[in-house]
N, C-alpha and C. Protein backbone atom coordinates (compact mmCIF):
# COMPACT_ATOMS: atom_id res chain seq x y z
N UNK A 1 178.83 13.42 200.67
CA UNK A 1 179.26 13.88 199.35
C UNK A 1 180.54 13.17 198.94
N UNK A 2 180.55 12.98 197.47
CA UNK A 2 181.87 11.95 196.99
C UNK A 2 182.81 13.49 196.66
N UNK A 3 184.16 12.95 196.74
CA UNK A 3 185.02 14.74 196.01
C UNK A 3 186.19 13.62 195.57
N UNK A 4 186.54 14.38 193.93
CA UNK A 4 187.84 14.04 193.38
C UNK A 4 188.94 15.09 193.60
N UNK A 5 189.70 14.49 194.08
CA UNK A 5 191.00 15.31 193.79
C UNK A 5 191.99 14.96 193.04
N UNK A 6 192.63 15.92 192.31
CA UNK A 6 193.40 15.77 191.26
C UNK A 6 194.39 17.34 191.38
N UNK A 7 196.10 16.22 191.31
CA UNK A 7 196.91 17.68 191.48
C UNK A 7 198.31 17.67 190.38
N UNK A 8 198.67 18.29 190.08
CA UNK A 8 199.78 18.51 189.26
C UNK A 8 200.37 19.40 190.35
N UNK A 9 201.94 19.54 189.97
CA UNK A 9 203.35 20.55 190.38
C UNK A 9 202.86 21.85 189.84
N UNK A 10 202.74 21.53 188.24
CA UNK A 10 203.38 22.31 187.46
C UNK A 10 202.34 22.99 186.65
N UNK A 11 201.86 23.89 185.81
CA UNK A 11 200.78 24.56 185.02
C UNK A 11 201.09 23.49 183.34
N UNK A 12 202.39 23.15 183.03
CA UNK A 12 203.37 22.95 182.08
C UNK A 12 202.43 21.17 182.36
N UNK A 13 202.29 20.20 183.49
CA UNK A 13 201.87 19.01 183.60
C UNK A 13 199.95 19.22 183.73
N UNK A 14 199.40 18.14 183.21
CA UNK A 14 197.68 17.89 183.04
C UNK A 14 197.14 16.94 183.68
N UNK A 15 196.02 17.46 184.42
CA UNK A 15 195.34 16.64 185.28
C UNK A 15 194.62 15.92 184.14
N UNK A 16 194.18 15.55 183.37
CA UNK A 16 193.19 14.92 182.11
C UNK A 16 193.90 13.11 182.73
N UNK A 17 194.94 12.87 182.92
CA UNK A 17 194.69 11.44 183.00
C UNK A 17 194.45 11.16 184.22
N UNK A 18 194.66 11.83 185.60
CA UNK A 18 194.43 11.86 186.66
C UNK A 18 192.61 11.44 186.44
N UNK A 19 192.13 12.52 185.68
CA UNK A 19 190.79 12.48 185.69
C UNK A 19 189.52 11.76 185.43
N UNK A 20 190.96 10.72 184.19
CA UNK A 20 190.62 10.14 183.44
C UNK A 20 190.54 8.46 184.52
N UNK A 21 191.12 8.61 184.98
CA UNK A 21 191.57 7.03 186.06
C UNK A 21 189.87 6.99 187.15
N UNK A 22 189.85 8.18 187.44
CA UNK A 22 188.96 8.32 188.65
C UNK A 22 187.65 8.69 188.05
N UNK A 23 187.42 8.86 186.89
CA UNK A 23 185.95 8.87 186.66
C UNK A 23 185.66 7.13 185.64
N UNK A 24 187.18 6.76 185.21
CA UNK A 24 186.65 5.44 184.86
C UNK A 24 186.37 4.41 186.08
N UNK A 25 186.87 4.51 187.29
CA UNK A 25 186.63 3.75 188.48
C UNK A 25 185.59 3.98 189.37
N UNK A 26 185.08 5.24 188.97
CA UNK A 26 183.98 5.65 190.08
C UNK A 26 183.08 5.30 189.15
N UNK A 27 183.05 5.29 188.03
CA UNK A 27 182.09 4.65 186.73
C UNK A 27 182.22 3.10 187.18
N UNK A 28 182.83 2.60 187.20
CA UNK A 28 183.38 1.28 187.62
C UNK A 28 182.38 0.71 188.76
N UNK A 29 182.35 1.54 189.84
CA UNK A 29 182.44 1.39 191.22
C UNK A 29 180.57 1.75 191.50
N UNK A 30 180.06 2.53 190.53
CA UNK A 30 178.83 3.08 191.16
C UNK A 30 179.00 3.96 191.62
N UNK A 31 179.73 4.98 191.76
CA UNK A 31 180.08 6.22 192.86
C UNK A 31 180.00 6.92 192.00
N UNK A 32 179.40 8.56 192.40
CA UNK A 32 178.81 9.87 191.27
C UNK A 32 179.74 10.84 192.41
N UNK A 33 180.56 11.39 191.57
CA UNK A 33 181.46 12.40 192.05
C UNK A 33 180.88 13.91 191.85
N UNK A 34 180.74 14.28 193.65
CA UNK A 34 179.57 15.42 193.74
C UNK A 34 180.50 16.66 193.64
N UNK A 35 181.63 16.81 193.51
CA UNK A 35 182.38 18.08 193.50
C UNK A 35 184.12 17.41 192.78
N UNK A 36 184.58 18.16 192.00
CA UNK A 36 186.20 18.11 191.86
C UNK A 36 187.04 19.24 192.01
N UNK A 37 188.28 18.52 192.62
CA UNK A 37 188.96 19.87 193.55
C UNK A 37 190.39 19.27 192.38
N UNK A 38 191.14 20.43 191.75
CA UNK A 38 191.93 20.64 191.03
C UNK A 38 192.72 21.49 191.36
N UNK A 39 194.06 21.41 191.56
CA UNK A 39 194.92 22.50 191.55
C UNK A 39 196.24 22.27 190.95
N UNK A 40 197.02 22.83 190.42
CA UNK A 40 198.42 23.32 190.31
C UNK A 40 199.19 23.67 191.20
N UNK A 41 200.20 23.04 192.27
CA UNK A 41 200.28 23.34 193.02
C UNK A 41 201.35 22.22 193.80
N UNK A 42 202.58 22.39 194.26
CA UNK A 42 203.75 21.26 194.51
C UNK A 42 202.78 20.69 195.62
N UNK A 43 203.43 19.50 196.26
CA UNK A 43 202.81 18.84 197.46
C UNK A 43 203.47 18.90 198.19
N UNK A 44 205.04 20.14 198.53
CA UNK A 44 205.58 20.98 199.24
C UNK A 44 204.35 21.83 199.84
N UNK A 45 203.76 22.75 199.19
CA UNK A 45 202.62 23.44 199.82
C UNK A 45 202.02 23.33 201.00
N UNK A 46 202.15 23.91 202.08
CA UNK A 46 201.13 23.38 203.28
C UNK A 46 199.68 22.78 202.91
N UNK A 47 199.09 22.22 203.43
CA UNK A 47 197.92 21.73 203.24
C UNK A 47 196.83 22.88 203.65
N UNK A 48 196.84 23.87 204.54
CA UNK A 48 196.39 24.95 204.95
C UNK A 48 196.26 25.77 203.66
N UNK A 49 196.93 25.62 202.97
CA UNK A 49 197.50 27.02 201.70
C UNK A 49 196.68 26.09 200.22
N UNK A 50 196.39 25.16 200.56
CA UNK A 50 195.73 24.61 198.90
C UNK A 50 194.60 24.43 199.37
N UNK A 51 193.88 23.96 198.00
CA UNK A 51 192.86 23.92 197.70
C UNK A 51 191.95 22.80 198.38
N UNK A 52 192.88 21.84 198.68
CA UNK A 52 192.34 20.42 199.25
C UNK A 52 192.45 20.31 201.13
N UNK A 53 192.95 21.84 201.71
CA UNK A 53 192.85 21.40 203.07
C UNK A 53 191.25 22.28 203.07
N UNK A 54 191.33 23.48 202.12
CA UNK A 54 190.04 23.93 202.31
C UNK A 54 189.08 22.96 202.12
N UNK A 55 188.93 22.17 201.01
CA UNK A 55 187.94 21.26 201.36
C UNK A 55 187.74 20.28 202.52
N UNK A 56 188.76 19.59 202.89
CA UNK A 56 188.24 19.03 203.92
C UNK A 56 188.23 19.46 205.18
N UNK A 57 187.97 21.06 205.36
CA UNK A 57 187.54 21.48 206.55
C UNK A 57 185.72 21.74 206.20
N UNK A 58 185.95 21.57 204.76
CA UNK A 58 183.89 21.64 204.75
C UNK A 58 183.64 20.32 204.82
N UNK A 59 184.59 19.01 204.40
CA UNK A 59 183.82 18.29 204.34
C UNK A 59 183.25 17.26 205.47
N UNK A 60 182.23 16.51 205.69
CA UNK A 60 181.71 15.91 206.71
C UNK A 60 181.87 14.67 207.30
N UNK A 61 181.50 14.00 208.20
CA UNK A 61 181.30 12.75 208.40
C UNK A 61 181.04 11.77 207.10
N UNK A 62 181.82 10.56 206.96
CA UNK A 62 180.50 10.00 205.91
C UNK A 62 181.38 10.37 204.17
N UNK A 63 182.04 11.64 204.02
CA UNK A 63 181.91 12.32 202.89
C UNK A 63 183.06 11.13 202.43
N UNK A 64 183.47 11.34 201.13
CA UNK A 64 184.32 10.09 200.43
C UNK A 64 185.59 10.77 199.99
N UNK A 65 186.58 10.92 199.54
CA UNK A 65 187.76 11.76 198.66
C UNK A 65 188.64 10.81 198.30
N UNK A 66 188.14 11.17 197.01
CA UNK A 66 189.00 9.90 195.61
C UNK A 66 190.60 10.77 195.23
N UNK A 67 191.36 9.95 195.30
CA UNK A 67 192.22 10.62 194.38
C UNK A 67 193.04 9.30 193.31
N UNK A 68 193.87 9.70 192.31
CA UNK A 68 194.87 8.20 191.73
C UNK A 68 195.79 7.73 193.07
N UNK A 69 196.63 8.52 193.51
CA UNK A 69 197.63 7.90 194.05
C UNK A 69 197.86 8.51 195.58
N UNK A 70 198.20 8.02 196.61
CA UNK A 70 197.92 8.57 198.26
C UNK A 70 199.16 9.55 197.84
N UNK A 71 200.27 9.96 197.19
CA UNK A 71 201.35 10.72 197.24
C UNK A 71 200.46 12.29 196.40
N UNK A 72 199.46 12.21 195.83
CA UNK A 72 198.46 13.39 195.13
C UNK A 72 198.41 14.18 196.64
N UNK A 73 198.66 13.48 197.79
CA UNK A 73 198.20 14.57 199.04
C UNK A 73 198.95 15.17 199.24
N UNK A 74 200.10 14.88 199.36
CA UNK A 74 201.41 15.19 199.75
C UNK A 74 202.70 14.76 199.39
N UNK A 75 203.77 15.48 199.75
CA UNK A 75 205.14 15.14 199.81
C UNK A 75 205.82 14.58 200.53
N UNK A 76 205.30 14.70 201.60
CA UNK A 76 206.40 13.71 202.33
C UNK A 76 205.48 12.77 203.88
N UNK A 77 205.70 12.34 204.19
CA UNK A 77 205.67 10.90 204.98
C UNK A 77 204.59 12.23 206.23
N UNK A 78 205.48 13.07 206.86
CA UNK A 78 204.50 13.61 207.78
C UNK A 78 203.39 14.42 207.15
N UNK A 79 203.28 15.06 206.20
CA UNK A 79 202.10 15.86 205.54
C UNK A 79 200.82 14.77 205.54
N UNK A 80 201.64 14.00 204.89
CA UNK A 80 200.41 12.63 204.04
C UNK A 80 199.57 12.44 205.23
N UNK A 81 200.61 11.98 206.50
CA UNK A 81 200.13 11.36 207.84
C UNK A 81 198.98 12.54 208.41
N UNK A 82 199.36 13.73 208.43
CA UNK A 82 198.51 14.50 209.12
C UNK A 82 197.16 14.50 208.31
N UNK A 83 197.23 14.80 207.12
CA UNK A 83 195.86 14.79 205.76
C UNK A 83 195.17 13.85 206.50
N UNK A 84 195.72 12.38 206.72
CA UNK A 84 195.19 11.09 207.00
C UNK A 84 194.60 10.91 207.94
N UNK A 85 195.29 11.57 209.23
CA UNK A 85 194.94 12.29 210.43
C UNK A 85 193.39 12.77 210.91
N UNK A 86 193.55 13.62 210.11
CA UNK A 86 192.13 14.73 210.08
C UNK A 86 191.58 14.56 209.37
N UNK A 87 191.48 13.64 208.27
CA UNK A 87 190.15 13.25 207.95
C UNK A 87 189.87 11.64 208.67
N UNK A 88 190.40 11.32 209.25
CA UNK A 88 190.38 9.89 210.16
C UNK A 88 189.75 10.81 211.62
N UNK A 89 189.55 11.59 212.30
CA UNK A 89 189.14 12.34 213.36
C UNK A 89 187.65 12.76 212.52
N UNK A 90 187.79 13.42 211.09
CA UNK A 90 186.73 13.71 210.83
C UNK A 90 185.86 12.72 210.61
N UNK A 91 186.24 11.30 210.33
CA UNK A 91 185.10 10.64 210.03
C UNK A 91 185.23 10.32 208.64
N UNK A 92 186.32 11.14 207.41
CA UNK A 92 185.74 11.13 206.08
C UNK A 92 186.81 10.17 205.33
N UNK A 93 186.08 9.15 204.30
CA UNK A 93 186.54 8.11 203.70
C UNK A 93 187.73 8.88 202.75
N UNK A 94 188.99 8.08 202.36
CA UNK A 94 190.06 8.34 201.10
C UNK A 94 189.79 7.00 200.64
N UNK A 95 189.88 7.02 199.24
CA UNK A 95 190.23 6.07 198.33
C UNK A 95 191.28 6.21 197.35
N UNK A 96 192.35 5.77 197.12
CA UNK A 96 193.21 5.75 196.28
C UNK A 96 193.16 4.66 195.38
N UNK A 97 193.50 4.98 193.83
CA UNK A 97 192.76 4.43 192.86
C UNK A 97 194.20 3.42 192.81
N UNK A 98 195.12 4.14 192.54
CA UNK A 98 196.61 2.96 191.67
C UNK A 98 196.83 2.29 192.99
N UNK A 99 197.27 2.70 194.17
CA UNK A 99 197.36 2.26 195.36
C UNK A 99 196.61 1.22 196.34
N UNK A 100 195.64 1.60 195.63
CA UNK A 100 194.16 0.36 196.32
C UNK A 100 193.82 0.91 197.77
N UNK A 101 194.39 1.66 198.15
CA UNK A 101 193.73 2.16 199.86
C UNK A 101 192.44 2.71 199.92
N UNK A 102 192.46 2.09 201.34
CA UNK A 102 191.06 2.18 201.46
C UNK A 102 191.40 3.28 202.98
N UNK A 103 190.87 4.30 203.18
CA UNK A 103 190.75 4.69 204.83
C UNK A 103 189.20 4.94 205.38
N UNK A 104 189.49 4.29 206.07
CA UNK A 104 187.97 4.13 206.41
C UNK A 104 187.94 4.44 208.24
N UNK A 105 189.18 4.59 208.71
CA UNK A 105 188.99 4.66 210.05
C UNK A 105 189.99 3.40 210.99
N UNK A 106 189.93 2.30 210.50
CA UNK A 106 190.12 1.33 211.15
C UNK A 106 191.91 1.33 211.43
N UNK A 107 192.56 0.84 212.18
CA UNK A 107 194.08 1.14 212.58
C UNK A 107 194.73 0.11 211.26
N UNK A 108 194.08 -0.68 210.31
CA UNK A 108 194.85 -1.15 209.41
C UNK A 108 194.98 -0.19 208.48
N UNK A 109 194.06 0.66 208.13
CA UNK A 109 194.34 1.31 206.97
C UNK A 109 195.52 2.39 207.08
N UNK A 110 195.55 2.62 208.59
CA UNK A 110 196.26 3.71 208.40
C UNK A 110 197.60 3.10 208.30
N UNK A 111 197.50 2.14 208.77
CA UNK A 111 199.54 1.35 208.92
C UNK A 111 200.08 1.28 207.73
N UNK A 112 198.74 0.93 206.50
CA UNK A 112 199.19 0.49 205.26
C UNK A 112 198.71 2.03 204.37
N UNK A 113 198.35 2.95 204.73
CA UNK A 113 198.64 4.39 204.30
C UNK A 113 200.40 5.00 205.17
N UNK A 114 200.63 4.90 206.07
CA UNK A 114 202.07 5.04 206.26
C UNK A 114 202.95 4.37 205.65
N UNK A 115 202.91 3.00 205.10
CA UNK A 115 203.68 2.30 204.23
C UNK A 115 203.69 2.99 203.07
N UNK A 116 202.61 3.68 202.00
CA UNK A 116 202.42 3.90 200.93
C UNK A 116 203.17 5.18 200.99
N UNK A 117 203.07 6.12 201.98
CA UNK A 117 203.34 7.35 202.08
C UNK A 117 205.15 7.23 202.27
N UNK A 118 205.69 6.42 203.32
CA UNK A 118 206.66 6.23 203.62
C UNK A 118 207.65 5.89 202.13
N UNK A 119 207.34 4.50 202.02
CA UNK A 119 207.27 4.26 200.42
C UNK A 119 208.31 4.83 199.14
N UNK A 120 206.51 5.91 199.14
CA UNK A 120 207.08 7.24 198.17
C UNK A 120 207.61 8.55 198.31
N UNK A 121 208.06 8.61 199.38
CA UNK A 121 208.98 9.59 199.86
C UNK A 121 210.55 9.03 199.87
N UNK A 122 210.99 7.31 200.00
CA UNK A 122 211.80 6.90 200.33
C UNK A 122 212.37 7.01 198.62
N UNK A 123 211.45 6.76 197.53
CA UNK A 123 211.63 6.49 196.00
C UNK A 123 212.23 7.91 195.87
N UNK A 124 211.04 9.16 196.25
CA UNK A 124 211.61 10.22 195.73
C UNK A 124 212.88 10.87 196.00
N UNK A 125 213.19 10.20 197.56
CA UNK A 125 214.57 10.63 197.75
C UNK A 125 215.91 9.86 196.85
N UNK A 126 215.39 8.42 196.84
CA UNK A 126 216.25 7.84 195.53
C UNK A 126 216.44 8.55 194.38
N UNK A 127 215.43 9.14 193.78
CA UNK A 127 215.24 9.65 192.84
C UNK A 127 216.31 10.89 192.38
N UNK A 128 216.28 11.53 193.54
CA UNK A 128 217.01 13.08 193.92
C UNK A 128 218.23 12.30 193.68
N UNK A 129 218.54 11.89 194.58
CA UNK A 129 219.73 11.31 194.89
C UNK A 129 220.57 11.00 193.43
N UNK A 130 219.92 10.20 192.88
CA UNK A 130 220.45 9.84 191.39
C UNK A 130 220.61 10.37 190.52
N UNK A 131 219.65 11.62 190.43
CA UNK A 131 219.81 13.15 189.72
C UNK A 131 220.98 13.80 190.23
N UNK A 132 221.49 13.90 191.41
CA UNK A 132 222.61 14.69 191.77
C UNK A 132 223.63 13.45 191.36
N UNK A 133 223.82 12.59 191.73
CA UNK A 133 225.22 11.79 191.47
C UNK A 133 225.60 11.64 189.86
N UNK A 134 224.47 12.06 188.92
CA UNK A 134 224.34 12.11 187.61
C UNK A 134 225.57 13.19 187.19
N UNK A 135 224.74 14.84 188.08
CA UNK A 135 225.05 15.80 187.72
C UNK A 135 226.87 15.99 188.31
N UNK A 136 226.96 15.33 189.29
CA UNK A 136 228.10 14.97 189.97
C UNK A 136 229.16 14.59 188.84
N UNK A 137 228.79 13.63 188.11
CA UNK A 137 229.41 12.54 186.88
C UNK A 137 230.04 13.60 186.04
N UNK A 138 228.87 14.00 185.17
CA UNK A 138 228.85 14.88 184.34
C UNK A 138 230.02 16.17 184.42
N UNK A 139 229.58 16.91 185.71
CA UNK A 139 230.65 18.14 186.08
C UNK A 139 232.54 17.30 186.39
N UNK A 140 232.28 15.89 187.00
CA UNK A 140 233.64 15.48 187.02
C UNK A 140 233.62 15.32 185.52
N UNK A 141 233.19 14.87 184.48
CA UNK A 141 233.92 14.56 183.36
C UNK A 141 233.96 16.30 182.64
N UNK A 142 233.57 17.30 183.12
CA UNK A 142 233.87 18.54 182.16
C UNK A 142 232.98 18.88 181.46
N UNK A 143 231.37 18.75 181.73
CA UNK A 143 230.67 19.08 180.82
C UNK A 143 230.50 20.64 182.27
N UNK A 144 229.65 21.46 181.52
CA UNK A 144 229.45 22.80 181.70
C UNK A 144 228.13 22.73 182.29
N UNK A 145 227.41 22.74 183.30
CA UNK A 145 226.13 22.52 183.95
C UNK A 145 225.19 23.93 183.48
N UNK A 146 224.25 24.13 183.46
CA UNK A 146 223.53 25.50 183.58
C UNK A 146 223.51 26.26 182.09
N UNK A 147 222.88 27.67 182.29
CA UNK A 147 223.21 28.29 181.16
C UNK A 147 224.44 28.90 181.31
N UNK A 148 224.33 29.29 179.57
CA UNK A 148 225.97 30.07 179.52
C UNK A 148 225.79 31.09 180.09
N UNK A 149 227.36 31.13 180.67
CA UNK A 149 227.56 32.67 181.31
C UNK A 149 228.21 33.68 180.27
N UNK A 150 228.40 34.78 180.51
CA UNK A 150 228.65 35.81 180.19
C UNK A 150 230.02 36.13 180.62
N UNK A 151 230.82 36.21 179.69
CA UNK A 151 232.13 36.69 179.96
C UNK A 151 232.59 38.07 179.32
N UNK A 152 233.76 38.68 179.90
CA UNK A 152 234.21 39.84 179.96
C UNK A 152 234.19 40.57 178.21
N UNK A 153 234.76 39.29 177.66
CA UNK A 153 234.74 39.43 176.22
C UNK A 153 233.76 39.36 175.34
N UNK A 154 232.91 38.84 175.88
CA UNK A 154 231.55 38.75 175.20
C UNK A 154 230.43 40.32 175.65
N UNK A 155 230.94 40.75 176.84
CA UNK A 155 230.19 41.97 177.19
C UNK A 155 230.71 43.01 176.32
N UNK A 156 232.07 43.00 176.09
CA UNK A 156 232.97 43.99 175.13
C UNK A 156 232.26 44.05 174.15
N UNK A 157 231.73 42.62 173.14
CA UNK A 157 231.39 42.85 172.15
C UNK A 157 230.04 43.23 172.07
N UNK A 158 229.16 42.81 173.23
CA UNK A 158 227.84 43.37 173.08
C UNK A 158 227.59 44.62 173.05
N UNK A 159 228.25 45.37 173.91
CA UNK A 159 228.46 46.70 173.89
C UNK A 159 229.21 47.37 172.73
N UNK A 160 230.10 47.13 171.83
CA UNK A 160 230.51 47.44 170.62
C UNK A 160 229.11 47.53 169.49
N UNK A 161 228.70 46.24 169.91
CA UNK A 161 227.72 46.34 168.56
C UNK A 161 226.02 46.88 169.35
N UNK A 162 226.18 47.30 170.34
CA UNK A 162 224.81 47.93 171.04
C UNK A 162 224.11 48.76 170.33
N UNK A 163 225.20 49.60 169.23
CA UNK A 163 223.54 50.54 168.64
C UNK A 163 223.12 49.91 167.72
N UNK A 164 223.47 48.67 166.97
CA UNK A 164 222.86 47.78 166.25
C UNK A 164 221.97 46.53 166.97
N UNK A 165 222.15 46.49 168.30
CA UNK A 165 221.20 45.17 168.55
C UNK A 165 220.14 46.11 169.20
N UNK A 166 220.35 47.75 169.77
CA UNK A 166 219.24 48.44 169.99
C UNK A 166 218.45 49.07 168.66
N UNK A 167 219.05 49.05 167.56
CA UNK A 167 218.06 48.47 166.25
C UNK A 167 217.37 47.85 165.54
N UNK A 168 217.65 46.44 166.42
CA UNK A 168 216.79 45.20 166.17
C UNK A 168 215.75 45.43 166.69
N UNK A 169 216.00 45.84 168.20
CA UNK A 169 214.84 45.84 169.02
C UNK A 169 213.95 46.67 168.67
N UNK A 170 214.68 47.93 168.20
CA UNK A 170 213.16 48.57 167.45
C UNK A 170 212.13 48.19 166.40
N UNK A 171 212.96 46.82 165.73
CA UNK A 171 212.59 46.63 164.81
C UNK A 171 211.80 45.62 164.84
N UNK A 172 211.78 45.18 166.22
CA UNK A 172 211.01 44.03 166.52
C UNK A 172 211.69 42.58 166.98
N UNK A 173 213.21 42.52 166.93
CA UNK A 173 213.44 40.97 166.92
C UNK A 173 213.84 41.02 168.44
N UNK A 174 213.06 39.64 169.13
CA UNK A 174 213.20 39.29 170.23
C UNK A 174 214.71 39.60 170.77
N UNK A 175 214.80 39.75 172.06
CA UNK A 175 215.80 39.34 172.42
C UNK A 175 216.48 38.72 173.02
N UNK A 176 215.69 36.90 173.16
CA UNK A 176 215.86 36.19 173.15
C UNK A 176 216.81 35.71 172.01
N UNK A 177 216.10 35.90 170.71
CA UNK A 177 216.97 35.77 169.41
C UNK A 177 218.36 36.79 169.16
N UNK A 178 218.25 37.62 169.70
CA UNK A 178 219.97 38.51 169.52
C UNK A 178 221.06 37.66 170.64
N UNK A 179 220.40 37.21 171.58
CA UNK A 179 221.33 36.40 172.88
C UNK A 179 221.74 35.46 172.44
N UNK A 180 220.79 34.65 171.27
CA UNK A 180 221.03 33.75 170.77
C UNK A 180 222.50 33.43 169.83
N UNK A 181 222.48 34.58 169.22
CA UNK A 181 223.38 34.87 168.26
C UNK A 181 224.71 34.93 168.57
N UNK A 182 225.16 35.52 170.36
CA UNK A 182 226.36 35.68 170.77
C UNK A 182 226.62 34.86 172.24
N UNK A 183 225.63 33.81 171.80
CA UNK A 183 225.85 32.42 172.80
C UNK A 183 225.85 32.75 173.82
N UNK A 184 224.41 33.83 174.81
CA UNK A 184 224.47 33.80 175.59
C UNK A 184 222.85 33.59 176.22
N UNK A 185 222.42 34.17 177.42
CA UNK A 185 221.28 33.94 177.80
C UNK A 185 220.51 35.67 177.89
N UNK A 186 219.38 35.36 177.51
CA UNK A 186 218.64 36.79 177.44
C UNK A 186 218.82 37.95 178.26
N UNK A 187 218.65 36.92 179.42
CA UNK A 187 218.77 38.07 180.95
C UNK A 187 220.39 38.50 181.12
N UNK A 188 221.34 37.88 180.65
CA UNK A 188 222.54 38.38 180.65
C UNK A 188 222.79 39.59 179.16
N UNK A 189 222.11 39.35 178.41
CA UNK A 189 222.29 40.05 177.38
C UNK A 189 221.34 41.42 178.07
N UNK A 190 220.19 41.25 178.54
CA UNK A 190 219.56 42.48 179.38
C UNK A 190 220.57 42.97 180.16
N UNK A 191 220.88 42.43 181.06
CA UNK A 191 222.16 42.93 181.51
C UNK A 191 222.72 44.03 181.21
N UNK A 192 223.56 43.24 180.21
CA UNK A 192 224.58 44.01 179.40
C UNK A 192 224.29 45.56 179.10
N UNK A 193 223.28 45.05 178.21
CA UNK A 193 222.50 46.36 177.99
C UNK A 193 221.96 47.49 178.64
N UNK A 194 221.48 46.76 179.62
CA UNK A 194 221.41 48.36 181.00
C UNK A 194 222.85 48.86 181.45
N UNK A 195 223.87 48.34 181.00
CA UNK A 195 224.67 49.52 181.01
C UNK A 195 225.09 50.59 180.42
N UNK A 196 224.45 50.50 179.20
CA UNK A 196 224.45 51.32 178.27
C UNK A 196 223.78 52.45 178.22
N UNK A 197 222.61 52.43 179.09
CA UNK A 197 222.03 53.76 179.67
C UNK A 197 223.10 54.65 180.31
């Protein structure tokens, strides 16, 4: 049996071009994709806990698993390796579409699936890395990171004007939109407000 896999992080990100890569190549290729495995779901996740270790404990000798890119398995350098692992014990083919890998069993593929895996774990840590020295920048020059907080004076006034913003609410206006109004964040404005009980 052929199986696509296709994964996003996030509910907010879409598998549609993932989907879109691997049915134009298996169109490409002659290959009829007999099942697709989809999830939402980080590549933090154990492989035990998604959707894609369950499949390849059904799947067989022989069986094929397409995905775009060898990093769709996993996050980091040992996950990838083990995926690679056990279906290399099982017998069952990976193809990666942007990547060009082929696993088929043989000790080259796997050297040049540890490169790929290695790779993109080494990028994503760049990646991190440059996001924090950003945020680093930023907080040395004085910008304010996060949402606004809630200060002493701003609770004074929420509570002054409480039987009017507990009038809104009857009246229907979010209160998202009243937090809005006194530059703060909803859940701090909830806050506030449960003290007023």
């Amino acid at each position: 049996m052929n199986y696509a896999y296709v994964r996003v992080s996030t509910e907010q990100q879409s598998c549609s071009s993932q989907k879109f890569e691997i049915t134009n190549w298996t169109v490409a290729n002659g290959i009829a994709i007999d099942k697709w495995i989809q999830e939402e779901v980080s590549g933090t996740v154990p492989i035990d806990k998604r959707k894609l270790g369950a499949a390849i404990r059904r799947m067989k000798k022989g069986d094929l698993l397409i995905c775009t890119e060898i990093s769709r398995l996993g996050r980091s350098v040992l996950m990838i390796m083990g995926i690679l692992n056990e279906c290399a014990q099982k017998g069952i083919c990976i193809r990666t579409i942007k990547d060009n890998f082929d696993l088929s069993g043989n000790i080259n593929s796997k050297i040049i699936a540890f490169a790929f895996a290695l790779a993109a774990e080494i990028e994503r840590n760049l990646i991190s890395q440059r996001t924090k020295e950003a945020l680093a920048d930023k907080k040395a020059a004085g910008v304010i990171l996060g949402r606004p907080k809630g200060s002493f004076k701003m609770k004074k006034e929420v509570l002054r004007d409480a039987e009017s913003i507990l009038d809104n609410r009857r009246k229907g206006v979010s209160i998202k939109k009243i937090a809005k109004r006194y530059g703060i964040h909803k859940n701090t404005l909830a806050r506030y407000l449960k003290d007023i009980d």
